[in-house]
PDB file of N, CA and C in Angstrom:
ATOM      1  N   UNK A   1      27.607  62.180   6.430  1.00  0.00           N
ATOM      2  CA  UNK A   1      27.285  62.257   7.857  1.00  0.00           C
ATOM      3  C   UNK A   1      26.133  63.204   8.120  1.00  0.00           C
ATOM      4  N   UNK A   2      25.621  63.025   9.136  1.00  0.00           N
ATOM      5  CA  UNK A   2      24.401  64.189   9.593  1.00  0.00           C
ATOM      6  C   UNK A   2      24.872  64.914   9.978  1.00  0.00           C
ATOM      7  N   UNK A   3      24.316  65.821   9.148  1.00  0.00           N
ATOM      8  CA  UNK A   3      25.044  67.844  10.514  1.00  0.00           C
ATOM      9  C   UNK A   3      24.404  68.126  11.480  1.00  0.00           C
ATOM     10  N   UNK A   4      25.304  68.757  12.285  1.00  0.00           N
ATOM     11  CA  UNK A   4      25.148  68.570  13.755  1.00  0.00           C
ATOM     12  C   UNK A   4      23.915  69.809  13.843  1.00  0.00           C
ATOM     13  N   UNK A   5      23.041  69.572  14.647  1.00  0.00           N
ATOM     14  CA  UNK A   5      22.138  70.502  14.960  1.00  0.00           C
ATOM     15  C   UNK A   5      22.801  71.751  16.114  1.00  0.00           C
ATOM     16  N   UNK A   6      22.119  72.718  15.718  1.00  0.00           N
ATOM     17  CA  UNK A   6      22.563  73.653  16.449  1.00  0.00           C
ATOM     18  C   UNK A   6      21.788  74.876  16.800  1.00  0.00           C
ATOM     19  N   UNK A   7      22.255  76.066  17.250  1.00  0.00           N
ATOM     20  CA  UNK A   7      21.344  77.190  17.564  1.00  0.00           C
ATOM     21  C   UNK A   7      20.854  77.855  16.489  1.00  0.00           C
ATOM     22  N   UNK A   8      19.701  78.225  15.789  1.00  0.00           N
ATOM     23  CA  UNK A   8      19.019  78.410  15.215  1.00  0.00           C
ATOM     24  C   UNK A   8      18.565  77.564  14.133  1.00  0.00           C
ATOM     25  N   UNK A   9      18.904  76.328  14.222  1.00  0.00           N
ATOM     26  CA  UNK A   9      18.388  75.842  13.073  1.00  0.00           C
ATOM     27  C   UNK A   9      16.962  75.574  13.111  1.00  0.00           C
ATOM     28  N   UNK A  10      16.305  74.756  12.244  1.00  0.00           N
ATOM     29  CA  UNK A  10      14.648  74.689  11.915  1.00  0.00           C
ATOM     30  C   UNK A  10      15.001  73.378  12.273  1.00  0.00           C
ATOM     31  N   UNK A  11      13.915  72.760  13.398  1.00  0.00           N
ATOM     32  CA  UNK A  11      13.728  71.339  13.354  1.00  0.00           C
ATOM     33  C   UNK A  11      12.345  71.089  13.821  1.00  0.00           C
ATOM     34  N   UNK A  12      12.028  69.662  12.851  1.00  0.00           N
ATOM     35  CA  UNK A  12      10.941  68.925  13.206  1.00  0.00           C
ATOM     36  C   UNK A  12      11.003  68.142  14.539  1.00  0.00           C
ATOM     37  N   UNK A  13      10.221  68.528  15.503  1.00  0.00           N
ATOM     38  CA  UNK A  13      10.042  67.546  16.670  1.00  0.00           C
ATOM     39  C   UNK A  13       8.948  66.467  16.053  1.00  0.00           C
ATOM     40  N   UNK A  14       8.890  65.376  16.451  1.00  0.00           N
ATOM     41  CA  UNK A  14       8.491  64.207  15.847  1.00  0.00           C
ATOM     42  C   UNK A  14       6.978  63.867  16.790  1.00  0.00           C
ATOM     43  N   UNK A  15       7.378  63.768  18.380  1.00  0.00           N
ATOM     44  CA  UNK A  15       5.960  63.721  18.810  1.00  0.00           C
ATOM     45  C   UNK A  15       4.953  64.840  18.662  1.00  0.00           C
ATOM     46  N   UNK A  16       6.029  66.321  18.814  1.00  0.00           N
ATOM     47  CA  UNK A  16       4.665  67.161  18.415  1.00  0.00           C
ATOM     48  C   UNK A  16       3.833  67.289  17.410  1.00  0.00           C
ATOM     49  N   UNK A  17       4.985  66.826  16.366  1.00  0.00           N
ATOM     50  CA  UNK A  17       4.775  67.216  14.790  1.00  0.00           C
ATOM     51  C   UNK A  17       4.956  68.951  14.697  1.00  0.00           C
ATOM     52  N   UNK A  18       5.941  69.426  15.633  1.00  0.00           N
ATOM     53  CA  UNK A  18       5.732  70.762  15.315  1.00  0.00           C
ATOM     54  C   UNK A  18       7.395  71.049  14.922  1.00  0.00           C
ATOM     55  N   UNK A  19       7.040  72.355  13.871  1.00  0.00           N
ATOM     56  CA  UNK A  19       8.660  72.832  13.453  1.00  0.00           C
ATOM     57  C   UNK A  19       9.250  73.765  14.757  1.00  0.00           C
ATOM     58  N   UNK A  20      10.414  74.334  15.193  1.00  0.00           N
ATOM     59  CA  UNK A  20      11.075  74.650  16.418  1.00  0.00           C
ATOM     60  C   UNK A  20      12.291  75.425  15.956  1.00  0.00           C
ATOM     61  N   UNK A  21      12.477  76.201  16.701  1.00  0.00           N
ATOM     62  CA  UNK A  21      13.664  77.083  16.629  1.00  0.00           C
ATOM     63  C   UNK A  21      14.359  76.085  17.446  1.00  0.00           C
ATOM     64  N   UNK A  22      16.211  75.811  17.355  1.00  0.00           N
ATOM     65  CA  UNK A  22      16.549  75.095  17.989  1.00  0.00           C
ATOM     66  C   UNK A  22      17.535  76.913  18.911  1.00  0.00           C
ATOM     67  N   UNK A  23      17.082  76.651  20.329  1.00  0.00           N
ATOM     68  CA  UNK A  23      18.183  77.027  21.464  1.00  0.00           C
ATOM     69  C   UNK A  23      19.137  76.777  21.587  1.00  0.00           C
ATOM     70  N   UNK A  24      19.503  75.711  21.937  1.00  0.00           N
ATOM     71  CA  UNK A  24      20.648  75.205  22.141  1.00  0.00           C
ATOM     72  C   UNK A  24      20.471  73.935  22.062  1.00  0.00           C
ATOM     73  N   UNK A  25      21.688  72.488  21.704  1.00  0.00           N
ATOM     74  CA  UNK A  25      21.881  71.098  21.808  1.00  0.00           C
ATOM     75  C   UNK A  25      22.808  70.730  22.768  1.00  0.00           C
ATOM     76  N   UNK A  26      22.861  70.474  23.982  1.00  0.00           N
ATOM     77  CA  UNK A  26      23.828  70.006  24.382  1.00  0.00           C
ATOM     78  C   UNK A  26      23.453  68.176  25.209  1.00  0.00           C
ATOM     79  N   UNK A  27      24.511  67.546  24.931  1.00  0.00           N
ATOM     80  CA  UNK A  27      24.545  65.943  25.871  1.00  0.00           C
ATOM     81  C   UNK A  27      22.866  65.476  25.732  1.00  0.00           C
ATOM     82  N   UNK A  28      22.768  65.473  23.912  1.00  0.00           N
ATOM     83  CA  UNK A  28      21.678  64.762  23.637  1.00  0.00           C
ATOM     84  C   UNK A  28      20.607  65.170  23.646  1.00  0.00           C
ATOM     85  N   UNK A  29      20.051  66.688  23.944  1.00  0.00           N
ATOM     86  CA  UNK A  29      19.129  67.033  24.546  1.00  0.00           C
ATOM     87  C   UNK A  29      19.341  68.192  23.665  1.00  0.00           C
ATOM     88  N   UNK A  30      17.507  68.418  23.291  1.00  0.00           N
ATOM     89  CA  UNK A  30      17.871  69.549  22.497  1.00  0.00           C
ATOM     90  C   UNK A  30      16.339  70.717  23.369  1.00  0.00           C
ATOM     91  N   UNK A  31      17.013  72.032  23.551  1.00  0.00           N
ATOM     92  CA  UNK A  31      15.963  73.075  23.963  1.00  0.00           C
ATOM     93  C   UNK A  31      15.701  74.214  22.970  1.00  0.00           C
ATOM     94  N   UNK A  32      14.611  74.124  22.538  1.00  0.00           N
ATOM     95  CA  UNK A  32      13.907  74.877  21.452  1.00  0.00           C
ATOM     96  C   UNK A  32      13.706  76.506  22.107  1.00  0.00           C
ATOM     97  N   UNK A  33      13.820  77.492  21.409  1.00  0.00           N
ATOM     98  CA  UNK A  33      13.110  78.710  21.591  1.00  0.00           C
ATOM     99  C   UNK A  33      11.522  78.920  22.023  1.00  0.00           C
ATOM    100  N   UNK A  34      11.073  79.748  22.523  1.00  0.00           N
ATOM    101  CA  UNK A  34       9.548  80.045  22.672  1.00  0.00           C
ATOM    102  C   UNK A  34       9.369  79.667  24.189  1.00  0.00           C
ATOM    103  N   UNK A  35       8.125  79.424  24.990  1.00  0.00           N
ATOM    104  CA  UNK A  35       7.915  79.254  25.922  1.00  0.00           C
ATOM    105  C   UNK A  35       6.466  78.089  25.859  1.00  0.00           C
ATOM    106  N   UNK A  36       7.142  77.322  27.090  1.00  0.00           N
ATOM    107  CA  UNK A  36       7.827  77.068  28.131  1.00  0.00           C
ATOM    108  C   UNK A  36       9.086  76.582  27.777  1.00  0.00           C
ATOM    109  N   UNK A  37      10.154  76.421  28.480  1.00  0.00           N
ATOM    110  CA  UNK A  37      11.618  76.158  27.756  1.00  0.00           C
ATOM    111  C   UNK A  37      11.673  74.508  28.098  1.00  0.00           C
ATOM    112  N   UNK A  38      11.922  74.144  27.120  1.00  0.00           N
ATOM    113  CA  UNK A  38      11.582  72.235  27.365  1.00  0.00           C
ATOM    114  C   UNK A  38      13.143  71.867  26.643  1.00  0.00           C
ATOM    115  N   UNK A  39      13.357  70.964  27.390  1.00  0.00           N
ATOM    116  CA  UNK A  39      13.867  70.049  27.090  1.00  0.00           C
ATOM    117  C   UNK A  39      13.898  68.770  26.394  1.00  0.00           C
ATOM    118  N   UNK A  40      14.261  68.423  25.188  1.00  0.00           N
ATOM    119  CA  UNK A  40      13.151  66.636  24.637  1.00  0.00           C
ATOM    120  C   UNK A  40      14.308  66.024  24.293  1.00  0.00           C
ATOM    121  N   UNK A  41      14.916  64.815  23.768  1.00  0.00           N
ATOM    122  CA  UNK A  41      15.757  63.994  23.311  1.00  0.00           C
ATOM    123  C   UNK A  41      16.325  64.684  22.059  1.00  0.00           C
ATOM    124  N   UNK A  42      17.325  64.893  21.659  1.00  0.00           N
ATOM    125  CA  UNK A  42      17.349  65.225  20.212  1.00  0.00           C
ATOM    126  C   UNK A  42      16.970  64.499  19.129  1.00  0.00           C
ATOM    127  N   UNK A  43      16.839  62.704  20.054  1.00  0.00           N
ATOM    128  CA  UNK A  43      16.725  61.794  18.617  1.00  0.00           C
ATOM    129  C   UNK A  43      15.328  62.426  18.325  1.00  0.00           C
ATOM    130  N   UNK A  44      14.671  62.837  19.091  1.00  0.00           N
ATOM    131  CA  UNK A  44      13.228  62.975  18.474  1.00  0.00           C
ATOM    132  C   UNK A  44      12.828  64.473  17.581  1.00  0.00           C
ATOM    133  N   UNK A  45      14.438  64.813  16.870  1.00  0.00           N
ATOM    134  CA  UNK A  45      14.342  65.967  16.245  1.00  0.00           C
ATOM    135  C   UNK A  45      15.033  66.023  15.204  1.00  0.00           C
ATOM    136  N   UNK A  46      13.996  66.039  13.671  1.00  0.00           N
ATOM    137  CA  UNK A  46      14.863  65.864  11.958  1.00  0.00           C
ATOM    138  C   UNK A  46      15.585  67.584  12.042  1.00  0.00           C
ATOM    139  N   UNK A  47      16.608  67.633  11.910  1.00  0.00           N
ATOM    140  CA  UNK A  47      16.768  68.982  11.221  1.00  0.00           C
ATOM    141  C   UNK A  47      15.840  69.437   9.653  1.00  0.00           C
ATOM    142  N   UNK A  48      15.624  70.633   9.571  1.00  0.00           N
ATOM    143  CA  UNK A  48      14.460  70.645   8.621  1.00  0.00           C
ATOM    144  C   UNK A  48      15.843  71.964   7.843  1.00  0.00           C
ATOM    145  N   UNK A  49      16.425  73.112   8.586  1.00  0.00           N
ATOM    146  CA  UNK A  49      16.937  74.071   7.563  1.00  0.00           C
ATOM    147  C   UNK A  49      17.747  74.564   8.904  1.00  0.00           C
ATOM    148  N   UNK A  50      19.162  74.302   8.363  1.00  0.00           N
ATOM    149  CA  UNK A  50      20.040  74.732   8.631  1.00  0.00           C
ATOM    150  C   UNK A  50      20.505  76.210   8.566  1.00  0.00           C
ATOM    151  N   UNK A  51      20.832  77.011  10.083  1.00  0.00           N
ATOM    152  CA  UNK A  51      21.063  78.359  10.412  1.00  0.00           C
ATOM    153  C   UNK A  51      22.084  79.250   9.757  1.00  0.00           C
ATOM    154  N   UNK A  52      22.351  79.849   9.289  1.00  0.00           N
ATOM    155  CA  UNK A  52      23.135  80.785   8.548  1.00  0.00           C
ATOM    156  C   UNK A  52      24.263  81.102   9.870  1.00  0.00           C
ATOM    157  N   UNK A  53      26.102  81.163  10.047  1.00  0.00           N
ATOM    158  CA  UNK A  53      26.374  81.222  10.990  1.00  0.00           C
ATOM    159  C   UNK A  53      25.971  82.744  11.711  1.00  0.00           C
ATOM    160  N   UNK A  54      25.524  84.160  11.055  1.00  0.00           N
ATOM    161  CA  UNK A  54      25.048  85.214  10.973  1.00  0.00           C
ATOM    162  C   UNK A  54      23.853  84.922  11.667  1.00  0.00           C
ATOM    163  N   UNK A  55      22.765  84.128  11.431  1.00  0.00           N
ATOM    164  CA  UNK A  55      21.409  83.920  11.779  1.00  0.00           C
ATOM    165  C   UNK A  55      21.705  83.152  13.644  1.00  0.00           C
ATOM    166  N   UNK A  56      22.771  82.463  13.954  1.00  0.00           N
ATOM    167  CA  UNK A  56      23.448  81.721  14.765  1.00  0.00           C
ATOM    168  C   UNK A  56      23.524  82.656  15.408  1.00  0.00           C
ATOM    169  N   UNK A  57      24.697  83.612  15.400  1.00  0.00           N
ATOM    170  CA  UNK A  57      25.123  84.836  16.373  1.00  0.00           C
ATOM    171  C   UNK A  57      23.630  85.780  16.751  1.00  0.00           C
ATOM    172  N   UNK A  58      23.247  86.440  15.870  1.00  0.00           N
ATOM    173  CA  UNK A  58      22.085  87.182  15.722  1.00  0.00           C
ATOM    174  C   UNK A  58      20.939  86.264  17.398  1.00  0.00           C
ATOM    175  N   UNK A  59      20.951  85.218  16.752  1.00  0.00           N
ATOM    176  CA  UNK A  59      19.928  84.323  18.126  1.00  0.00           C
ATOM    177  C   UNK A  59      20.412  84.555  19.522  1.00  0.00           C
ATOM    178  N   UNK A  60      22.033  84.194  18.865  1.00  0.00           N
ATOM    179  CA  UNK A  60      23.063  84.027  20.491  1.00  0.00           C
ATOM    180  C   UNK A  60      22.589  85.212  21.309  1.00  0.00           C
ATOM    181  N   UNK A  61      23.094  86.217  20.319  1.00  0.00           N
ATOM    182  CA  UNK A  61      22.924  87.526  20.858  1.00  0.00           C
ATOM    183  C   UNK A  61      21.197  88.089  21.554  1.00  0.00           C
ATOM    184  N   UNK A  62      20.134  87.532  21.016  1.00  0.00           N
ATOM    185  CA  UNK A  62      19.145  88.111  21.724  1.00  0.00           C
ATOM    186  C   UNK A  62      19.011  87.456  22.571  1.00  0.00           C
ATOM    187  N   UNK A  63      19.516  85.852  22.886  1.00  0.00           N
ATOM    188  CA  UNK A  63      19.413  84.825  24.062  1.00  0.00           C
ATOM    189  C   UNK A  63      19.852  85.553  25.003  1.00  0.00           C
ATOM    190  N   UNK A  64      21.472  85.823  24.719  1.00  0.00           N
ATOM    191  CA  UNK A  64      22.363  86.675  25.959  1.00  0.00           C
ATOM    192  C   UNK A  64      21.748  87.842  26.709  1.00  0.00           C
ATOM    193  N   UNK A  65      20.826  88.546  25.778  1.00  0.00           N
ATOM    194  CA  UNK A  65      20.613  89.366  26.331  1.00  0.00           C
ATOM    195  C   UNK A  65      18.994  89.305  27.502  1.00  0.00           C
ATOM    196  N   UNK A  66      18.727  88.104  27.526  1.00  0.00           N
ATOM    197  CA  UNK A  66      17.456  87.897  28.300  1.00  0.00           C
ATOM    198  C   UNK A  66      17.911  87.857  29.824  1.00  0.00           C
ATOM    199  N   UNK A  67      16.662  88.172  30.670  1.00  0.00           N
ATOM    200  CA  UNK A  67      17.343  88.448  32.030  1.00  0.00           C
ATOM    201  C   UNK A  67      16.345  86.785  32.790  1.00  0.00           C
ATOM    202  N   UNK A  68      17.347  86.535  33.974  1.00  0.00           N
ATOM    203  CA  UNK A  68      16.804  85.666  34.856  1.00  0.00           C
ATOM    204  C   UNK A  68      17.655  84.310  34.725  1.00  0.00           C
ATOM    205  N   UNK A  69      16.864  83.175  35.422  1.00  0.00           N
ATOM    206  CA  UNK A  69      17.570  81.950  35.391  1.00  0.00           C
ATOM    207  C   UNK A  69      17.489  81.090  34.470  1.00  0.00           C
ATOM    208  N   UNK A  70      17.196  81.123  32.804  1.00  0.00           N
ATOM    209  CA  UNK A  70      16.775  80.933  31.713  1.00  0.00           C
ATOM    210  C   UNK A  70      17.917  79.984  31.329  1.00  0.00           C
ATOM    211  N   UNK A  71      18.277  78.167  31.337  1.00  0.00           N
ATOM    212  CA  UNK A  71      19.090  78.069  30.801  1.00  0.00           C
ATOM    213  C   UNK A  71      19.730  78.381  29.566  1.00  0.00           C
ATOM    214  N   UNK A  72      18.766  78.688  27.964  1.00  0.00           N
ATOM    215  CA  UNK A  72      18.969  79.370  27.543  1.00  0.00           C
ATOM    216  C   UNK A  72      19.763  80.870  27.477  1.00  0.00           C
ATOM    217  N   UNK A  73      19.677  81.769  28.175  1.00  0.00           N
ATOM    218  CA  UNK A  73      20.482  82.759  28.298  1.00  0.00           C
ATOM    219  C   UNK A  73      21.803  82.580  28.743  1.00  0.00           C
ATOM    220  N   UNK A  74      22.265  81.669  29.832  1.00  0.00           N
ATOM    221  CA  UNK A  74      23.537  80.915  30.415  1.00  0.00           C
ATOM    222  C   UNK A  74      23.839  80.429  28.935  1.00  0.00           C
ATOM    223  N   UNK A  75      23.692  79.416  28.070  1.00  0.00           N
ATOM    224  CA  UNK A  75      24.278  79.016  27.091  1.00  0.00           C
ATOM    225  C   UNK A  75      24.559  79.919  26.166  1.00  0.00           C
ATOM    226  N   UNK A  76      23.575  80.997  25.659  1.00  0.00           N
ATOM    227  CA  UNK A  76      24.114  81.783  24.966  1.00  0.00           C
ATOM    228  C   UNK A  76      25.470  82.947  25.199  1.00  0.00           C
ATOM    229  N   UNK A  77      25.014  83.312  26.622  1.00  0.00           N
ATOM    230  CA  UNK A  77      26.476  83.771  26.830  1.00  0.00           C
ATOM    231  C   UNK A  77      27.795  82.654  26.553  1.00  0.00           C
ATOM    232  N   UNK A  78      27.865  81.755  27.482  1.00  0.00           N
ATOM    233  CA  UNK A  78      29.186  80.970  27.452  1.00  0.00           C
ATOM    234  C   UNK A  78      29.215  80.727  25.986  1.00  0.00           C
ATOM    235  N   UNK A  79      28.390  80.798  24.337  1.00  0.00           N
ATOM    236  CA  UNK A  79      28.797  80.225  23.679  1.00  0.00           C
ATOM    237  C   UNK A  79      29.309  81.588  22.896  1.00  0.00           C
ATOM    238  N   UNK A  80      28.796  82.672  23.193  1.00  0.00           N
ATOM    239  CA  UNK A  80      29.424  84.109  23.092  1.00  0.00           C
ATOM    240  C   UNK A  80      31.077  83.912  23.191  1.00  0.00           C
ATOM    241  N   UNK A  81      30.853  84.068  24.301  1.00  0.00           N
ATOM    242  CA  UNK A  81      32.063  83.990  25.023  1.00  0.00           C
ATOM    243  C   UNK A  81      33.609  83.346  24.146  1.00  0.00           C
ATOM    244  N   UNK A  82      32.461  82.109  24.147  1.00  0.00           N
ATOM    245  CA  UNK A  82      33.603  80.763  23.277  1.00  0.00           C
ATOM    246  C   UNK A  82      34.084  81.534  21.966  1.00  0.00           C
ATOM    247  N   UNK A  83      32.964  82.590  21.079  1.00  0.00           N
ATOM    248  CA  UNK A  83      33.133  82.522  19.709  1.00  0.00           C
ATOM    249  C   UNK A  83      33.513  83.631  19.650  1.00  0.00           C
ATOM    250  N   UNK A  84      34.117  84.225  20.957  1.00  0.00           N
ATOM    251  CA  UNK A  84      34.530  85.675  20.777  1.00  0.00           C
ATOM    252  C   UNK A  84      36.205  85.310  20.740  1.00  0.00           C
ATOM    253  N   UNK A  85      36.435  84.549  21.789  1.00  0.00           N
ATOM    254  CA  UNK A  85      37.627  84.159  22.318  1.00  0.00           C
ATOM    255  C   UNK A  85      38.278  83.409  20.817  1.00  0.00           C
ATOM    256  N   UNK A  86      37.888  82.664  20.483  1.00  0.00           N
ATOM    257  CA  UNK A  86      37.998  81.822  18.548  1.00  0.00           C
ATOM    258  C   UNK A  86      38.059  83.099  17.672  1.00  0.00           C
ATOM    259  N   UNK A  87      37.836  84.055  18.019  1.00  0.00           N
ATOM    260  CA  UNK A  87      37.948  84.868  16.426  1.00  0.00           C
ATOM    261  C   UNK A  87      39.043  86.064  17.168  1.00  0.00           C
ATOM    262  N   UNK A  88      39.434  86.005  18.509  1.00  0.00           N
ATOM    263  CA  UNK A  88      40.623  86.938  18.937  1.00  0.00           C
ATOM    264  C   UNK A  88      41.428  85.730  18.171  1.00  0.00           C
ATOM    265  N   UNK A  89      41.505  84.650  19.238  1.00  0.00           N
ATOM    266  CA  UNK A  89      42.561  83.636  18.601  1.00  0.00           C
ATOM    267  C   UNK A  89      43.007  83.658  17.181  1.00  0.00           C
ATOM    268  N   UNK A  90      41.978  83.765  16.072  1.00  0.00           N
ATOM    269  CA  UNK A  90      41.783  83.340  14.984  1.00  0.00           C
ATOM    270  C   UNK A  90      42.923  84.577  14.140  1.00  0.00           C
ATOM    271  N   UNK A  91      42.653  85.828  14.869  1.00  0.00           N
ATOM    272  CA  UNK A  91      43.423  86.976  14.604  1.00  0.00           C
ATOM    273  C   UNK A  91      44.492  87.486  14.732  1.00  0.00           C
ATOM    274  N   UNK A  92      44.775  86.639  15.742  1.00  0.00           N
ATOM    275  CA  UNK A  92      46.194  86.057  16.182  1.00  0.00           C
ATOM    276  C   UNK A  92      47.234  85.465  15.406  1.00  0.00           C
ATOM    277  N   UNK A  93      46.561  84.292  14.676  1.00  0.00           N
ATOM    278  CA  UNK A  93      47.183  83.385  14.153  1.00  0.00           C
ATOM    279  C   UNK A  93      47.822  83.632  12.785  1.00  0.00           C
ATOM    280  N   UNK A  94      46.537  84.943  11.911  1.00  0.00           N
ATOM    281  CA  UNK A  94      47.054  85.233  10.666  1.00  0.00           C
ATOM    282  C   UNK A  94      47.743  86.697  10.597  1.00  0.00           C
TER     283      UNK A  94
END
């Protein structure tokens, strides 16, 4: 199967021909790091090198910490959030 793209991985965008930090993927749509914050299809994006889950948090974390109406920064918190709440749970369980 293809692995799922995600926050920090390396991907080829296809019309730019350019490599991309991936932001975030959500409902098909993938938003790259850097500026201006765009939005493009994901089909139009090969994964090139997959994020370390360390390299993942590390991103989350400087996303979260950006100020303003940045969808980027909104996703990185809520996915904070999510992976904080999963590793109380997780601590729980064992």
């Amino acid at each position: 199967g293809r692995a799922m793209i995600d926050t920090g991985d390396r991907v080829f965008h296809r019309p730019s021909r350019e490599t991309w930090i991936v932001a975030y993927v959500r409902d098909g749509r993938l938003c790259a790091c850097g500026w201006p914050e765009s939005l493009v299809p994901l089909a139009d994006c090969l994964l090139v090198d997959k994020a370390t889950r360390a390299d993942r948090l590390s991103l989350l974390g400087s996303m979260a910490a950006g100020h303003g109406a940045d969808s980027r920064t909104r996703y990185a918190r809520d996915a904070l959030d999510a992976t904080q709440a999963k590793a109380t749970q997780g601590a729980r369980d064992e």
